[in-house]
Protein backbone atom coordinates (compact mmCIF):
# COMPACT_ATOMS: atom_id res chain seq x y z
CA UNK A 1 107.43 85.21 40.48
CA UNK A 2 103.50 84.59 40.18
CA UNK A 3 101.58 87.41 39.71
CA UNK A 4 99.98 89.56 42.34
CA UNK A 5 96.42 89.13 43.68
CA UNK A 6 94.57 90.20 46.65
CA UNK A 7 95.08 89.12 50.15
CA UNK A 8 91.64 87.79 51.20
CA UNK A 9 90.73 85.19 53.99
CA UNK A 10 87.34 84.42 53.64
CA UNK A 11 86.38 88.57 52.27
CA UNK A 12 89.17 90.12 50.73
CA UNK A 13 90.31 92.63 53.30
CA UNK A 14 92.58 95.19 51.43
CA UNK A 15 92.24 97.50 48.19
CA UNK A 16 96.54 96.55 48.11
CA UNK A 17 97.82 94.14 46.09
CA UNK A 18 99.86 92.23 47.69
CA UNK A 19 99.94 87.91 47.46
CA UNK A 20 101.20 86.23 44.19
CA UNK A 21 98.69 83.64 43.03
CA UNK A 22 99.55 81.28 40.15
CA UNK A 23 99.29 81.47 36.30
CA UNK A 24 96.29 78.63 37.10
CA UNK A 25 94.54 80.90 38.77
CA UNK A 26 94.81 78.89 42.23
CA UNK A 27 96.24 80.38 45.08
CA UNK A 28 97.45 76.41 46.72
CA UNK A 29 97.10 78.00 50.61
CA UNK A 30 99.35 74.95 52.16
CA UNK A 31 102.29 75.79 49.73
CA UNK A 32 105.53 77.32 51.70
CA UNK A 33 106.31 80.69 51.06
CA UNK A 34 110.18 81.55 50.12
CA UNK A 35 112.11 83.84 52.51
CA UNK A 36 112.37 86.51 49.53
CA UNK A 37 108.46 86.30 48.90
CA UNK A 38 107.68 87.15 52.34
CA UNK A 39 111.06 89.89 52.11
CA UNK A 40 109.05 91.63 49.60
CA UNK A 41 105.72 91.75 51.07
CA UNK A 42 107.23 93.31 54.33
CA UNK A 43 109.19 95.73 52.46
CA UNK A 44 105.95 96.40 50.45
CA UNK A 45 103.59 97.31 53.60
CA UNK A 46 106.06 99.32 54.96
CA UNK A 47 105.22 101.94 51.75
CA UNK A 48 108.02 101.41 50.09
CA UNK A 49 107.55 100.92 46.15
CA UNK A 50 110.69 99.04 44.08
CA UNK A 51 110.88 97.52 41.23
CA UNK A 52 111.55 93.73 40.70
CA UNK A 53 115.87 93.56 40.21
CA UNK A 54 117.26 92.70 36.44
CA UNK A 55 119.10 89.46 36.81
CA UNK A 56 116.85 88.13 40.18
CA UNK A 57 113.73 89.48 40.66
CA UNK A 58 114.18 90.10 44.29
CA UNK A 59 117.73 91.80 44.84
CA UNK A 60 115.73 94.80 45.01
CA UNK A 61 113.93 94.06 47.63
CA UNK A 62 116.49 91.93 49.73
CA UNK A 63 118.44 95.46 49.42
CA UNK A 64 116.60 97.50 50.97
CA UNK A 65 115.85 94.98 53.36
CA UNK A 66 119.05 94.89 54.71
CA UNK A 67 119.17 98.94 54.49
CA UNK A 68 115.96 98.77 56.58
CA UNK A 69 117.66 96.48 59.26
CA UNK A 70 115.21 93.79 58.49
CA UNK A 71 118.07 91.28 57.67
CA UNK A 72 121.35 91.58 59.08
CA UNK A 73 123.62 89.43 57.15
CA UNK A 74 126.30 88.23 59.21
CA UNK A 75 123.48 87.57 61.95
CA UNK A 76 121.19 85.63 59.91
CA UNK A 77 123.67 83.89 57.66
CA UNK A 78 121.29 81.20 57.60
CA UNK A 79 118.72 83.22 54.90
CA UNK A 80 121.96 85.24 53.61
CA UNK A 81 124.08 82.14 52.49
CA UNK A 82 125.39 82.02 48.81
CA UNK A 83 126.81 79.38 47.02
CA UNK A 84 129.27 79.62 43.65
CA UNK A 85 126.44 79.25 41.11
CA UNK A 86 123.76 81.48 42.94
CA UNK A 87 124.36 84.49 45.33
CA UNK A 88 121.10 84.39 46.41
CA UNK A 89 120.39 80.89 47.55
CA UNK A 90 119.61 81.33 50.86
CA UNK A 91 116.48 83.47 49.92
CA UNK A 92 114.89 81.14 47.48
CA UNK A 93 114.51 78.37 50.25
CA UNK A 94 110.76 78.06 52.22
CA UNK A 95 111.32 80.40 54.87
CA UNK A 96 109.96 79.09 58.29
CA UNK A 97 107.76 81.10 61.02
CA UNK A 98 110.55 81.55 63.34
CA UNK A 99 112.68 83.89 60.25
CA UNK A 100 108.90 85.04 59.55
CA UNK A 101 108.39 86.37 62.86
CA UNK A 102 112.26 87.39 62.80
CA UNK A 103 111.63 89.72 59.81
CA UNK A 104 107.97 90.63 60.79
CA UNK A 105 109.30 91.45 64.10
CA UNK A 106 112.02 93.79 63.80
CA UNK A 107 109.65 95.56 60.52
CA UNK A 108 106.29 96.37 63.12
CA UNK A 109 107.43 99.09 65.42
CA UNK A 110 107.36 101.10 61.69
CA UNK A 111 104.36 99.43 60.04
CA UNK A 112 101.96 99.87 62.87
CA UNK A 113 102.14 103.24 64.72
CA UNK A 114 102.60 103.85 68.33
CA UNK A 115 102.42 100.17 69.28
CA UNK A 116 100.99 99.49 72.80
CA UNK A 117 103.00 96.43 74.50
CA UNK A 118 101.95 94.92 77.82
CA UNK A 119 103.86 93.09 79.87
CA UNK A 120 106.17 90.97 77.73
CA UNK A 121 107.09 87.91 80.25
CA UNK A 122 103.43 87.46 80.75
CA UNK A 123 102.66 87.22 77.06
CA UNK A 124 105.53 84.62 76.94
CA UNK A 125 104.26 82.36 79.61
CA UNK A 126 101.50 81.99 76.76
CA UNK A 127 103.07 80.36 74.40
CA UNK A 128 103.91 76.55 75.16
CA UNK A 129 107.04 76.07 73.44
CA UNK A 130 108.50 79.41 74.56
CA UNK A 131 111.83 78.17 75.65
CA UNK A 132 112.26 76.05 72.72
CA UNK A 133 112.35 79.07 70.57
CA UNK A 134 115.84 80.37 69.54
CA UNK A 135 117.05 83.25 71.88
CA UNK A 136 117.50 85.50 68.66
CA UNK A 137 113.36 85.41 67.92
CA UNK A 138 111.97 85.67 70.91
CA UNK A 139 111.55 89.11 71.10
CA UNK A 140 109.88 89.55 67.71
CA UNK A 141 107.76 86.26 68.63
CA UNK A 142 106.58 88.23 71.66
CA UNK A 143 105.66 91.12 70.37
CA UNK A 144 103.71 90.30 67.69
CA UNK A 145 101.65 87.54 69.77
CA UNK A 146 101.27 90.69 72.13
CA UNK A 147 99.60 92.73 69.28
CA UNK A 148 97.94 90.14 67.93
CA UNK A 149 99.33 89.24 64.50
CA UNK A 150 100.58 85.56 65.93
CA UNK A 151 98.25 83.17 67.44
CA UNK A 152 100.58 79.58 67.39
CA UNK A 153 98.66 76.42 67.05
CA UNK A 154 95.59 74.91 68.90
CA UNK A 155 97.42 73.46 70.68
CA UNK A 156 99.39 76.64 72.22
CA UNK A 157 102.97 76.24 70.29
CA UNK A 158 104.39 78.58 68.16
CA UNK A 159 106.92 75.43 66.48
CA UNK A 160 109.68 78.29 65.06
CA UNK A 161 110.48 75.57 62.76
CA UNK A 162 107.41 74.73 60.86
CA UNK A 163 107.79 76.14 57.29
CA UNK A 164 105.53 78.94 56.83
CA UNK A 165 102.39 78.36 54.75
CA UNK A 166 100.74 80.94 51.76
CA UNK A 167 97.76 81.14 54.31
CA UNK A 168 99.37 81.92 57.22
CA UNK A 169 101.46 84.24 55.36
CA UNK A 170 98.02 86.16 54.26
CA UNK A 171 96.72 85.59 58.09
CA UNK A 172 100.15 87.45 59.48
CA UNK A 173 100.16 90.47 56.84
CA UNK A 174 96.33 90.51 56.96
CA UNK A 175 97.11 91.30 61.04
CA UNK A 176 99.79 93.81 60.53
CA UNK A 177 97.62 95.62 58.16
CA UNK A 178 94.43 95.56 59.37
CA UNK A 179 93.62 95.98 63.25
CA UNK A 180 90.09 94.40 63.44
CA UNK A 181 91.63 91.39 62.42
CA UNK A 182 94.29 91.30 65.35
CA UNK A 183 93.30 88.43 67.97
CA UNK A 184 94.71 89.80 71.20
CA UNK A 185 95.23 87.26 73.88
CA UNK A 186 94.49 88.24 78.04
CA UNK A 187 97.12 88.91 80.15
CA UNK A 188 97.36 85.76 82.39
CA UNK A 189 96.26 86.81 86.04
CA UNK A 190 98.99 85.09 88.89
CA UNK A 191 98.36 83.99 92.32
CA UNK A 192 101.19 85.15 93.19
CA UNK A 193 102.72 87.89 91.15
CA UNK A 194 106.07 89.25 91.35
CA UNK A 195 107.32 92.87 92.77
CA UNK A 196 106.56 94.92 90.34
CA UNK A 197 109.09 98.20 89.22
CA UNK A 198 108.38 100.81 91.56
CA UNK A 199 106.56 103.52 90.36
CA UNK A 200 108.86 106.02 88.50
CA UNK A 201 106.47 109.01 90.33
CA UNK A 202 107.63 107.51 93.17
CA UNK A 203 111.39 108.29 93.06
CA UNK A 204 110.92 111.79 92.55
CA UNK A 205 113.09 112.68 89.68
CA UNK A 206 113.25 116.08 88.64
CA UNK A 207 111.92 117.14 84.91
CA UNK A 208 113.92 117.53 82.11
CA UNK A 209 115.03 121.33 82.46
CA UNK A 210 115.86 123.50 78.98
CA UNK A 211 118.53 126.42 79.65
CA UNK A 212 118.37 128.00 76.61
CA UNK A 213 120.98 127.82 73.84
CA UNK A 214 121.18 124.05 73.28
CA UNK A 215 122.15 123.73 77.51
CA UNK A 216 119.49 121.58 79.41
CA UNK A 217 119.48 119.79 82.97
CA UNK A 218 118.61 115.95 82.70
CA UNK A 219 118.31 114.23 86.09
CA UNK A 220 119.32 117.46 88.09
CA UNK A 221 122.72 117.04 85.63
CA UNK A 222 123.56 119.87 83.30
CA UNK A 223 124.48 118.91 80.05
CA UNK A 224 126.07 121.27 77.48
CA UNK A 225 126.62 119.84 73.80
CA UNK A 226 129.35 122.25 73.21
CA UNK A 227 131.02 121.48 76.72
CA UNK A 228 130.12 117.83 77.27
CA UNK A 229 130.91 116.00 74.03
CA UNK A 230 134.16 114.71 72.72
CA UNK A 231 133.92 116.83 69.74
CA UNK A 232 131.26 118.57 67.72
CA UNK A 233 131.45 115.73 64.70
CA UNK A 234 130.34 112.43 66.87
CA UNK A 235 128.47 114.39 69.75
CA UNK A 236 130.10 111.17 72.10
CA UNK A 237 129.31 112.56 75.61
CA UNK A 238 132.60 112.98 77.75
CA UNK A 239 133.59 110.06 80.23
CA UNK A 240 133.32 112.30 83.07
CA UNK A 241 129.77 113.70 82.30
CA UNK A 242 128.34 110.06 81.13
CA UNK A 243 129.72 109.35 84.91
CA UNK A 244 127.18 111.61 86.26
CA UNK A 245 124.52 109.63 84.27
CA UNK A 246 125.99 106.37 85.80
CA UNK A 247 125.75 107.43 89.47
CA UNK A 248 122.14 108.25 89.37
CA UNK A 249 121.75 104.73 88.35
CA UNK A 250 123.92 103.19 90.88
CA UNK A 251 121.97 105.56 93.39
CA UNK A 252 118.91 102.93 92.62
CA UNK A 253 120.19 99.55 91.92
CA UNK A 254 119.51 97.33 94.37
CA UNK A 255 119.93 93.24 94.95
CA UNK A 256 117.48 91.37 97.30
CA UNK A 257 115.96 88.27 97.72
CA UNK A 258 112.49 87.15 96.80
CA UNK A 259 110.64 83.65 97.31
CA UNK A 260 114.43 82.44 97.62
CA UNK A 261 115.47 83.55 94.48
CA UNK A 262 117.41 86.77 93.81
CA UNK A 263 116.04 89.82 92.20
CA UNK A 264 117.06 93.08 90.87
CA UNK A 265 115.73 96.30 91.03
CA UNK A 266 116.55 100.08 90.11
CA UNK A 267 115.74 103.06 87.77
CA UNK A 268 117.59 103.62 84.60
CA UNK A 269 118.11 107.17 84.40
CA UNK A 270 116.79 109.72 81.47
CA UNK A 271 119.42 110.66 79.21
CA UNK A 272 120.05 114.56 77.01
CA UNK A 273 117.89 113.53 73.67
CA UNK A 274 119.85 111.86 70.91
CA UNK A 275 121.66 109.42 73.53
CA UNK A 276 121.27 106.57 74.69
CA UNK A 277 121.76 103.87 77.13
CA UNK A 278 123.86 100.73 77.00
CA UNK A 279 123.61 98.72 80.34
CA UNK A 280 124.27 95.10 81.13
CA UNK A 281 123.82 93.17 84.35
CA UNK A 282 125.85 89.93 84.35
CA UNK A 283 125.49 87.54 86.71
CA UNK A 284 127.77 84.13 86.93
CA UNK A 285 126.11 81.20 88.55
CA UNK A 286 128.06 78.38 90.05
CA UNK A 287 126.35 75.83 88.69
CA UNK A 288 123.17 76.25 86.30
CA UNK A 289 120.62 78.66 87.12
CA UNK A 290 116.64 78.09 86.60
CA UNK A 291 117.07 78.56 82.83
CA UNK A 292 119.39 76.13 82.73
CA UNK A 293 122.42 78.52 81.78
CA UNK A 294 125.64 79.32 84.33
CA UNK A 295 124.87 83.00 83.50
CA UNK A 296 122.04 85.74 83.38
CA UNK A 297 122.69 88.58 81.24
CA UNK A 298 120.08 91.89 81.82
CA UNK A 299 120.45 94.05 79.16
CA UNK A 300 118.64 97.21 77.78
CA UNK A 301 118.93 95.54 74.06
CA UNK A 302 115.27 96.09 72.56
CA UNK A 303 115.96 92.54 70.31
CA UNK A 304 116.82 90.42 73.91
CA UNK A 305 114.31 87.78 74.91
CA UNK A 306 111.60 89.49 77.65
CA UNK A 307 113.02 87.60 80.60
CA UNK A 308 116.75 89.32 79.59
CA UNK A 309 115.65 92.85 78.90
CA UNK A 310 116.11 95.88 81.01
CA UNK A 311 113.79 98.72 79.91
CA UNK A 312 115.04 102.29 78.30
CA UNK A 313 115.66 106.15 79.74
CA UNK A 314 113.47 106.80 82.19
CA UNK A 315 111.85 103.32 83.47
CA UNK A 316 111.91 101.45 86.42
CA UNK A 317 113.16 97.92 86.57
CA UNK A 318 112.25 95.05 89.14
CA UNK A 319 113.49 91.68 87.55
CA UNK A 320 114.80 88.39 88.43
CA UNK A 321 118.03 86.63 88.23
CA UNK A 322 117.09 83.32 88.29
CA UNK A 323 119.02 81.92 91.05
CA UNK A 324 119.55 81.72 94.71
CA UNK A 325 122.32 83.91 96.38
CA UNK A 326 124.31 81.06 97.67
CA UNK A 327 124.56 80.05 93.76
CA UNK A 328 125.95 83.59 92.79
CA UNK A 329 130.07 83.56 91.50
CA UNK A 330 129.81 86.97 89.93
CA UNK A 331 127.72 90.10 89.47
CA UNK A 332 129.28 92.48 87.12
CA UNK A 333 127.74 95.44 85.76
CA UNK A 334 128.94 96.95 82.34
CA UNK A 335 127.57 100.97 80.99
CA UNK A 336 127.79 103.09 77.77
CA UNK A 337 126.42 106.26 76.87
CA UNK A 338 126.07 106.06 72.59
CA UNK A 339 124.88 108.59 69.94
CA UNK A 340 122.30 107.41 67.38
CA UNK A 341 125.16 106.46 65.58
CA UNK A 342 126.83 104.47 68.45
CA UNK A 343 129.47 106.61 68.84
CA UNK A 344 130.70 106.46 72.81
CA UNK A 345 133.24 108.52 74.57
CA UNK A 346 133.81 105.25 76.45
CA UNK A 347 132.45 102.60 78.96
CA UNK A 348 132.54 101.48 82.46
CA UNK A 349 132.60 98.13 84.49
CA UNK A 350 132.14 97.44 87.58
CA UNK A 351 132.94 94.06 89.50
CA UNK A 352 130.16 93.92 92.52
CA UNK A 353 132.12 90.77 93.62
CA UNK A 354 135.43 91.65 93.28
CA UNK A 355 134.50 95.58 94.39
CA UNK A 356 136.48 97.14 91.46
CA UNK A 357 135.25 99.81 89.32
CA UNK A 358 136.89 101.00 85.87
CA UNK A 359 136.18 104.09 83.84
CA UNK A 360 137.57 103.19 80.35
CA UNK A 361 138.17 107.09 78.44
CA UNK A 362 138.15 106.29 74.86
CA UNK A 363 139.81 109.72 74.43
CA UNK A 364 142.62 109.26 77.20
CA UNK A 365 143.30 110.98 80.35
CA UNK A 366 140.24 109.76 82.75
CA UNK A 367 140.76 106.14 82.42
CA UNK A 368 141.11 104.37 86.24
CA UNK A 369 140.79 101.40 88.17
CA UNK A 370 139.65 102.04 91.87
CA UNK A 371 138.27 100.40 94.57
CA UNK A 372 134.48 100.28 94.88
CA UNK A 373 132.22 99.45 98.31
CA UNK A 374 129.80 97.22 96.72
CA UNK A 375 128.09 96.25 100.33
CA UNK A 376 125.57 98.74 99.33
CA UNK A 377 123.85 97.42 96.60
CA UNK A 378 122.77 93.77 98.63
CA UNK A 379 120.01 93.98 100.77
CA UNK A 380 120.65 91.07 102.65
């Protein structure tokens, strides 16, 4: 690999060294950057100091890389593919600035601290080639336009597939690293805006409560770890108790109609700390909805494209659908309850359309199928 000199735009903005320059002494700016050269100047603003590997200089770094969750190989088997005579192939191709902003993306909430995001589908409706990007970037895309470390093209694309150059390589890590040089767009103002959550004041939930000796009282629910958990090793909350959690949601979710199109609305609850949610809202569409799929899946996934994503313990939702009601075949709703670790004690699903709801224990013994009045949840 060239050796290391400092990033610098038009004043060199860093004591770090970070950018490889050649054994010419040029830097040649309009030169793609490889997916491991990038790989290790992530992994190198993060703080973390490794030494170039033995045999390839950056197995090191595309290590900890995947420890770091930065790369997950049999997601992005498209940078991770080997072939007989090299193991690392896929790095040591030009890496383009859709996996740039894939790898930047799911690095910045631990490079920058305390990030402040706005509203995510507003930044979105910003870029001009939005729903040309793959579904698997988006999020990362979003954010960092919202921070200000991307700024696309004059003429308002992002283009995902462009191969990234050395200078817009220094322009992205100059951003992560150095706030003055952020270029933070305005939000867009609407004419008409949509409902927005309501406020979470609003619903009146009760504050977290602490009972002493490890008990507390989450959402007027007391939760005991010795009690409540499948056993002391996993900490999965029992199926019963994770019910609770589940019925304060269902107290809030609501379906209505807005402008003709459906939306949906509803609170997802606060959670004992160390757990968390995992909630999807599927609905089924006849024929193809305004995105141009036959389904709509809201999820609380933090990696799901803006328009997809449900928000985490202790928000308010108010989101769209992206259909009419007459177009509706299905609205299905699926929950967990997981430990850092994703451990679960198990899951439920409910069928709003065929009024069915089943508790799945993953321990045995409170598993069920039931009937369940769904009329409740449509206000129309």
């Amino acid at each position: 690999m060239p050796g290391i000199m400092r990033i610098c735009s038009t004043s060199c903005v860093t004591k770090e060294r970070y950018f490889a320059g050649y054994p010419d002494g040029t830097f040649r700016p309009n030169e793609t950057l490889t997916v491991d050269m990038f790989i290790k100047l992530i992994i190198t603003i993060m703080g973390h100091k490794i030494e170039n590997g033995i045999d390839y200089w950056a197995a090191t770094y595309i290590e900890k890389a995947i420890d770091e969750g930065l790369i997950i190989p049999w997601q992005d088997s498209h940078l991770t593919f080997r072939t007989k005579e090299d193991p690392y192939a896929g790095y040591k191709n030009p890496i383009s600035r859709g996996d740039m902003a894939l790898i930047a993306g799911r690095a910045i909430d631990r490079i920058i601290e305390n990030p402040e995001y706005r509203d995510q589908i507003a930044i979105s409706s910003l870029i001009k080639d939005y729903h040309q990007i793959s579904p698997i970037i988006k999020a990362s895309v979003v954010r960092l336009y919202d921070l200000g470390v991307l700024t696309g093209y004059p003429d308002g694309e992002f283009k995902q597939r462009n191969f990234l150059t050395r200078a817009e390589a220094v322009a992205v890590i100059r951003r992560i690293i150095d706030p003055s040089a952020r270029i933070r767009v305005e939000l867009p103002v609407f004419a008409n805006p949509s409902p927005t959550p309501i406020p979470v004041s609003e619903l009146n939930r009760p504050p977290k409560k602490d009972l002493g000796n490890g008990v507390v009282e989450v959402e007027g629910i007391r939760f005991d770890p010795e009690k409540d958990t499948v056993n002391t090793s996993n900490k999965a909350m029992r199926i019963l108790k994770a019910e609770e959690f589940v019925g304060v949601f269902l107290k809030y979710l609501k379906f209505y109609e807005h402008e003709g199109k459906v939306r949906v609305r509803g609170y997802i609850p606060e959670l004992p700390d160390g757990y968390e949610w995992m909630i999807s809202i599927n609905c089924g569409a006849k024929k193809q909805n305004d995105l141009g799929f036959s389904d709509c899946i809201l999820s609380n996934n933090k990696n799901d494209p803006p328009e997809y994503r449900l928000p985490f313990n202790g928000e308010a939702f108010d989101m769209p659908l992206y259909t009419d009601k007459d177009n509706i075949e299905s609205i299905a709703l699926i929950f967990e309850i997981l430990t850092p670790r994703n451990a679960s004690g198990g899951s439920f699903f409910i069928s709003l359309t065929l009024n069915r709801y089943s508790r799945h224990d993953a321990m045995g013994g409170h598993s069920l199928v039931r009937e369940f009045e769904s009329r409740g949840f449509f206000e129309w």
